[in-house]
N, C-alpha and C. Protein backbone atom coordinates (compact mmCIF):
# COMPACT_ATOMS: atom_id res chain seq x y z
N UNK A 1 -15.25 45.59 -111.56
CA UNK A 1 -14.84 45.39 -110.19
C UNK A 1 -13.45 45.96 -109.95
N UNK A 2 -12.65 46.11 -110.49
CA UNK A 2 -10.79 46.44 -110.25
C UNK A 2 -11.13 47.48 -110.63
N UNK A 3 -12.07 48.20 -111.65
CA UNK A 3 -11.84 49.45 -111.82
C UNK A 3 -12.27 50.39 -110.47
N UNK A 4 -13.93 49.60 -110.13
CA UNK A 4 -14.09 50.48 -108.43
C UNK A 4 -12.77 49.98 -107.37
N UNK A 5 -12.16 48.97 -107.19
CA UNK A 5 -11.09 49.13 -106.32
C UNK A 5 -10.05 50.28 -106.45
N UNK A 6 -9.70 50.69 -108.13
CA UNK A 6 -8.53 51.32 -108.68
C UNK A 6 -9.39 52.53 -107.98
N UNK A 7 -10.47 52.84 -108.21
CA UNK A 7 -10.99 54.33 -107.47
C UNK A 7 -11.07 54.54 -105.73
N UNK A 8 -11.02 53.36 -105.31
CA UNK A 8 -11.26 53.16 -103.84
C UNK A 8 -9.99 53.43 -103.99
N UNK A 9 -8.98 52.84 -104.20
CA UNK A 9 -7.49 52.78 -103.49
C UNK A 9 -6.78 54.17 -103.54
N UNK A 10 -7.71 54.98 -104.86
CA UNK A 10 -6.96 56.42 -105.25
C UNK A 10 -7.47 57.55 -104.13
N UNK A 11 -9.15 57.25 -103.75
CA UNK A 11 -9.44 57.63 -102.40
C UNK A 11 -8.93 58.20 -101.02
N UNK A 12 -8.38 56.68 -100.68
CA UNK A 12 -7.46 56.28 -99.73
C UNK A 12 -6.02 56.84 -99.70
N UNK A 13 -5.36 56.94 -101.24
CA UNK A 13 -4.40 57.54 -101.01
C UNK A 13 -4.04 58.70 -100.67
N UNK A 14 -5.38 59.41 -101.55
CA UNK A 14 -5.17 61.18 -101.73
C UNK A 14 -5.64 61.39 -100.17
N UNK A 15 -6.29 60.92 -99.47
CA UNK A 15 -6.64 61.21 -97.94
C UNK A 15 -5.28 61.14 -96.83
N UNK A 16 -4.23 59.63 -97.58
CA UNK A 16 -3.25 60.05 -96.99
C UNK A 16 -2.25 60.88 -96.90
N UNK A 17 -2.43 61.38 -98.41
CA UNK A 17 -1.32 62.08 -98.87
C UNK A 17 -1.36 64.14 -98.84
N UNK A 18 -2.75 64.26 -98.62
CA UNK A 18 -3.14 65.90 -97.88
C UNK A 18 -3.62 66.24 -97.08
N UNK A 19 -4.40 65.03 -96.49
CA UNK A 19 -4.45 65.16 -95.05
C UNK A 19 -4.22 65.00 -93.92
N UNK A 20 -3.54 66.32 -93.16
CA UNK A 20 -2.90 66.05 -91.56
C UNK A 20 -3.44 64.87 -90.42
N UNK A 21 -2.90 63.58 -90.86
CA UNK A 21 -3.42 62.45 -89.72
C UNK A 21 -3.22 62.98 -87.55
N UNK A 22 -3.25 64.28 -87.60
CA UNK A 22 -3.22 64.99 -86.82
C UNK A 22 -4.40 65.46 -86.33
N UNK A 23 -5.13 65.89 -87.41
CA UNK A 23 -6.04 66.72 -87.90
C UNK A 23 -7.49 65.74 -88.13
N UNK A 24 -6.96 64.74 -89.10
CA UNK A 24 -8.14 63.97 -89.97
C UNK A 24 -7.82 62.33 -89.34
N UNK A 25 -8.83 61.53 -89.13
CA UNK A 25 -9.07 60.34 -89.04
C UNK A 25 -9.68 59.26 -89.94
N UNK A 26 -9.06 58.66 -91.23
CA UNK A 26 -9.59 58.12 -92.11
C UNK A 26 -10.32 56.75 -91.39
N UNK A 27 -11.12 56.70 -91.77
CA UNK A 27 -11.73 54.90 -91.72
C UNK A 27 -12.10 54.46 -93.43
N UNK A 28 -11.32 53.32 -93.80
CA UNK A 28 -11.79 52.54 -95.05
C UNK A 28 -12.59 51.59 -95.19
N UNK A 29 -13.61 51.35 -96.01
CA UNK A 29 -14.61 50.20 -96.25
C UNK A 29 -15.42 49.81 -94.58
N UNK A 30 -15.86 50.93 -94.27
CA UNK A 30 -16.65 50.62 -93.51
C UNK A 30 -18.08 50.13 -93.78
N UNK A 31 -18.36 49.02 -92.92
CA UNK A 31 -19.57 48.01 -93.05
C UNK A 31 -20.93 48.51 -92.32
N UNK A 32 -22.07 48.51 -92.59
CA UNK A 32 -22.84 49.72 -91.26
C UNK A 32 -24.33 48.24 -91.77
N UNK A 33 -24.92 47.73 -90.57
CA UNK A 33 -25.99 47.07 -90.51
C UNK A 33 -27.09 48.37 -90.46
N UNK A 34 -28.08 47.67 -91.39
CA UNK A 34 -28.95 49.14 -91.98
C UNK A 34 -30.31 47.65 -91.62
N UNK A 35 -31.55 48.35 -91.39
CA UNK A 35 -32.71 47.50 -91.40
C UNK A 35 -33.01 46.36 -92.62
N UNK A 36 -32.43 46.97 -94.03
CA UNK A 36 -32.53 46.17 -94.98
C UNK A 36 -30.97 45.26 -95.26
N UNK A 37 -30.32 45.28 -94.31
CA UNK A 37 -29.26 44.24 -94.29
C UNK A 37 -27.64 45.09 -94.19
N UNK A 38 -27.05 45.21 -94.67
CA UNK A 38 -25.72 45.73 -94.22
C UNK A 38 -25.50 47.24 -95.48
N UNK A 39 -24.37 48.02 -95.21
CA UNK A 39 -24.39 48.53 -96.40
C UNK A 39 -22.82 48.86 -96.69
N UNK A 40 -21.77 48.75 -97.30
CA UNK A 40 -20.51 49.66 -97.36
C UNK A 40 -20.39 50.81 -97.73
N UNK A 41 -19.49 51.69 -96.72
CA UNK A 41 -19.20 52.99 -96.82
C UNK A 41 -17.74 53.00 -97.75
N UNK A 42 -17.08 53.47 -98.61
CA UNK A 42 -15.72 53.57 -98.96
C UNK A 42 -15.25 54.12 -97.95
N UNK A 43 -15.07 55.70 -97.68
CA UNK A 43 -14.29 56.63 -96.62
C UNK A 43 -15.10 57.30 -95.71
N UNK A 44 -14.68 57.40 -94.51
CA UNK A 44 -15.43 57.96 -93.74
C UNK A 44 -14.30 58.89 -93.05
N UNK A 45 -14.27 59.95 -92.77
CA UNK A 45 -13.49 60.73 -92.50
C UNK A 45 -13.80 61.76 -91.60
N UNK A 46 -13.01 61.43 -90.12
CA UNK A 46 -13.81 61.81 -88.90
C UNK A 46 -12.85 63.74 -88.57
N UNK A 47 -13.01 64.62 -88.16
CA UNK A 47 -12.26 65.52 -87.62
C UNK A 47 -12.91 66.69 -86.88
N UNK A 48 -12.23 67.68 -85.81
CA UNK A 48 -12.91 68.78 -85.34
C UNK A 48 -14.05 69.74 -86.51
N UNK A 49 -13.74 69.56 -87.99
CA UNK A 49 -14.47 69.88 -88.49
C UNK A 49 -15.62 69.54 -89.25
N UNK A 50 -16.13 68.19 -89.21
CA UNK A 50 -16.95 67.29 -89.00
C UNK A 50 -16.85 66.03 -89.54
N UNK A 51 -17.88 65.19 -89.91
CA UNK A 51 -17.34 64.19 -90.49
C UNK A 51 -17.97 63.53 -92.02
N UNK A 52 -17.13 63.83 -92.49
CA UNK A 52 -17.00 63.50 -94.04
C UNK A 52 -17.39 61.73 -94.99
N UNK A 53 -18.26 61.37 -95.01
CA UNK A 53 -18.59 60.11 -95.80
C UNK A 53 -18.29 60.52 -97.75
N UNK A 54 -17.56 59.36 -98.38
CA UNK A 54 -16.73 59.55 -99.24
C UNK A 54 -17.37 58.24 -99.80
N UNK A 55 -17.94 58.37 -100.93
CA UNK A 55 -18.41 56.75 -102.11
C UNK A 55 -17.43 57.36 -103.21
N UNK A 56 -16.35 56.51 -103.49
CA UNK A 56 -15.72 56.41 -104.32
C UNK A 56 -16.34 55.73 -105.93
N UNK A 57 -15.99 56.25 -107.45
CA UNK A 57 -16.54 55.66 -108.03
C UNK A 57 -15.38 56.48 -109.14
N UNK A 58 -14.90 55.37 -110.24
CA UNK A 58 -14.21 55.61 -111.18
C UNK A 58 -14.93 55.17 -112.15
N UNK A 59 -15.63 56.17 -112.71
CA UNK A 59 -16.53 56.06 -114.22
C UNK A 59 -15.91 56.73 -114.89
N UNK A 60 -16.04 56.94 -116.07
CA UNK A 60 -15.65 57.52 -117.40
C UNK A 60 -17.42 57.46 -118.33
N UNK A 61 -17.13 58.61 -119.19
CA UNK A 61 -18.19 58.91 -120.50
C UNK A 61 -19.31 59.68 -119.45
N UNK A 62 -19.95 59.69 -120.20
CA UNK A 62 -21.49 60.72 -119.38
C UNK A 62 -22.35 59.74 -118.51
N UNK A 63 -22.58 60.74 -117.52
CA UNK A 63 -23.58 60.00 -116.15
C UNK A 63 -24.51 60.63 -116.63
N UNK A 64 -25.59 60.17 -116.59
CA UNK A 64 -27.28 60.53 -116.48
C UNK A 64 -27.98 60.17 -115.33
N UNK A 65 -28.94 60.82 -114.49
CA UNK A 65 -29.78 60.24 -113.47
C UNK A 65 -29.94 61.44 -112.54
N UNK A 66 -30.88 61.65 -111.99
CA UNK A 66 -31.19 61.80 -111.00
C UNK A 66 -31.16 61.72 -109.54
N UNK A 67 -31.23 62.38 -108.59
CA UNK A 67 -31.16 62.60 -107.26
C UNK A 67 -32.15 61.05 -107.02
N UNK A 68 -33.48 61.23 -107.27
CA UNK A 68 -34.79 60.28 -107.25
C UNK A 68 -34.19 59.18 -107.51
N UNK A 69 -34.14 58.72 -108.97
CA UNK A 69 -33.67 57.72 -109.64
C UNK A 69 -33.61 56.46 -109.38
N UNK A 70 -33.93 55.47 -109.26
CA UNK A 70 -33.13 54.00 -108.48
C UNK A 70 -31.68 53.62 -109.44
N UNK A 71 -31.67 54.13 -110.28
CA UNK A 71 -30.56 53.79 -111.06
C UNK A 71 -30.37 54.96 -111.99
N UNK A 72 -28.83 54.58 -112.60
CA UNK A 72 -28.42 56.15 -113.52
C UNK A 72 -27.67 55.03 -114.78
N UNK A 73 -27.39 55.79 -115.32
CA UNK A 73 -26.92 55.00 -116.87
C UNK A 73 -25.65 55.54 -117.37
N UNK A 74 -24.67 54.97 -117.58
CA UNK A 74 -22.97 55.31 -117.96
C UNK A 74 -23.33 55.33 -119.43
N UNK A 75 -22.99 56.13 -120.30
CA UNK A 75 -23.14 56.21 -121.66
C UNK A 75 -21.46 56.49 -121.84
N UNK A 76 -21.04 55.08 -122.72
CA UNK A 76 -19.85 55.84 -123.12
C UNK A 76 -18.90 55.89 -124.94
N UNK A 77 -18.37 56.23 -125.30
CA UNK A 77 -18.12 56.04 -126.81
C UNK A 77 -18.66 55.02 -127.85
N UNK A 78 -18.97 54.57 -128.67
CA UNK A 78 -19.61 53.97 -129.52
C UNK A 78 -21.31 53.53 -129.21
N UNK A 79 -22.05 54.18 -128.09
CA UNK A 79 -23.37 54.27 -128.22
C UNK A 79 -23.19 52.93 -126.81
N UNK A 80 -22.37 52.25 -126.35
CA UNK A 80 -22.66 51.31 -124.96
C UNK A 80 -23.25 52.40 -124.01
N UNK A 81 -24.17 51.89 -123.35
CA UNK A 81 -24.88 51.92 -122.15
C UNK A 81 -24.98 51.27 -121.14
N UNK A 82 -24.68 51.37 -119.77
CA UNK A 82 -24.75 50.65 -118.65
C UNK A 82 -25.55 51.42 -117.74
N UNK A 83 -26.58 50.25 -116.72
CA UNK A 83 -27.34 50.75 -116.02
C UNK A 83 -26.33 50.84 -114.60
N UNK A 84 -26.54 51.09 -113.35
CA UNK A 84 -26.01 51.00 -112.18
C UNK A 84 -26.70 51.64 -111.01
N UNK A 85 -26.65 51.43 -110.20
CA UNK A 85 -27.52 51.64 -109.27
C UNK A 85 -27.33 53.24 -108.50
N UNK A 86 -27.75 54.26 -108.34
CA UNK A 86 -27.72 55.33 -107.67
C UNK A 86 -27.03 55.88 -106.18
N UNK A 87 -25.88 55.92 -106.85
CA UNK A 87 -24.77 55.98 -105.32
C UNK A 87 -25.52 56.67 -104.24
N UNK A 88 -26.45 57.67 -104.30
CA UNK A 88 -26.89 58.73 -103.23
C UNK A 88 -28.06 57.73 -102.44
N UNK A 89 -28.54 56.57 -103.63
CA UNK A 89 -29.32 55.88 -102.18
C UNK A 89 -28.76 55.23 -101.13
């Protein structure tokens, strides 16, 4: 959990820190009611040149999975494996 915040917050920063708030309109942790109940967005990032949706995720070791997938698997040093659910759904 602190590690996805530590990636959300690095998000947020680098959006403030190169992009012209002139130019770009950040929105953070946006909430969106979907038919199967609610869903969070990390960044959404509005401008004349369109608008940018941003899922933040601070993993480390090898991702495996698929586009399809319902889930992908973090493989990282000494043979641990973690399942997690497929950011693109």
């Amino acid at each position: 959990m602190l590690k996805g915040l530590i990636g959300e917050a690095m998000g947020s920063l680098a959006a403030r820190l190169f992009l012209d708030p002139k130019v770009y309109q950040s929105l953070n942790n946006v909430t969106l009611n979907t038919a199967n109940g609610t869903t969070q967005i990390d960044h959404v990032i509005v401008s004349r040149f369109g608008i940018f949706v941003i899922e933040a995720k601070n993993y480390q070791g090898w991702i495996f999975g698929s586009e399809s997938q319902a889930e992908w698997t973090q493989s990282l040093k000494g043979g641990r494996k973690f399942k997690f659910q497929n950011p693109l759904r």
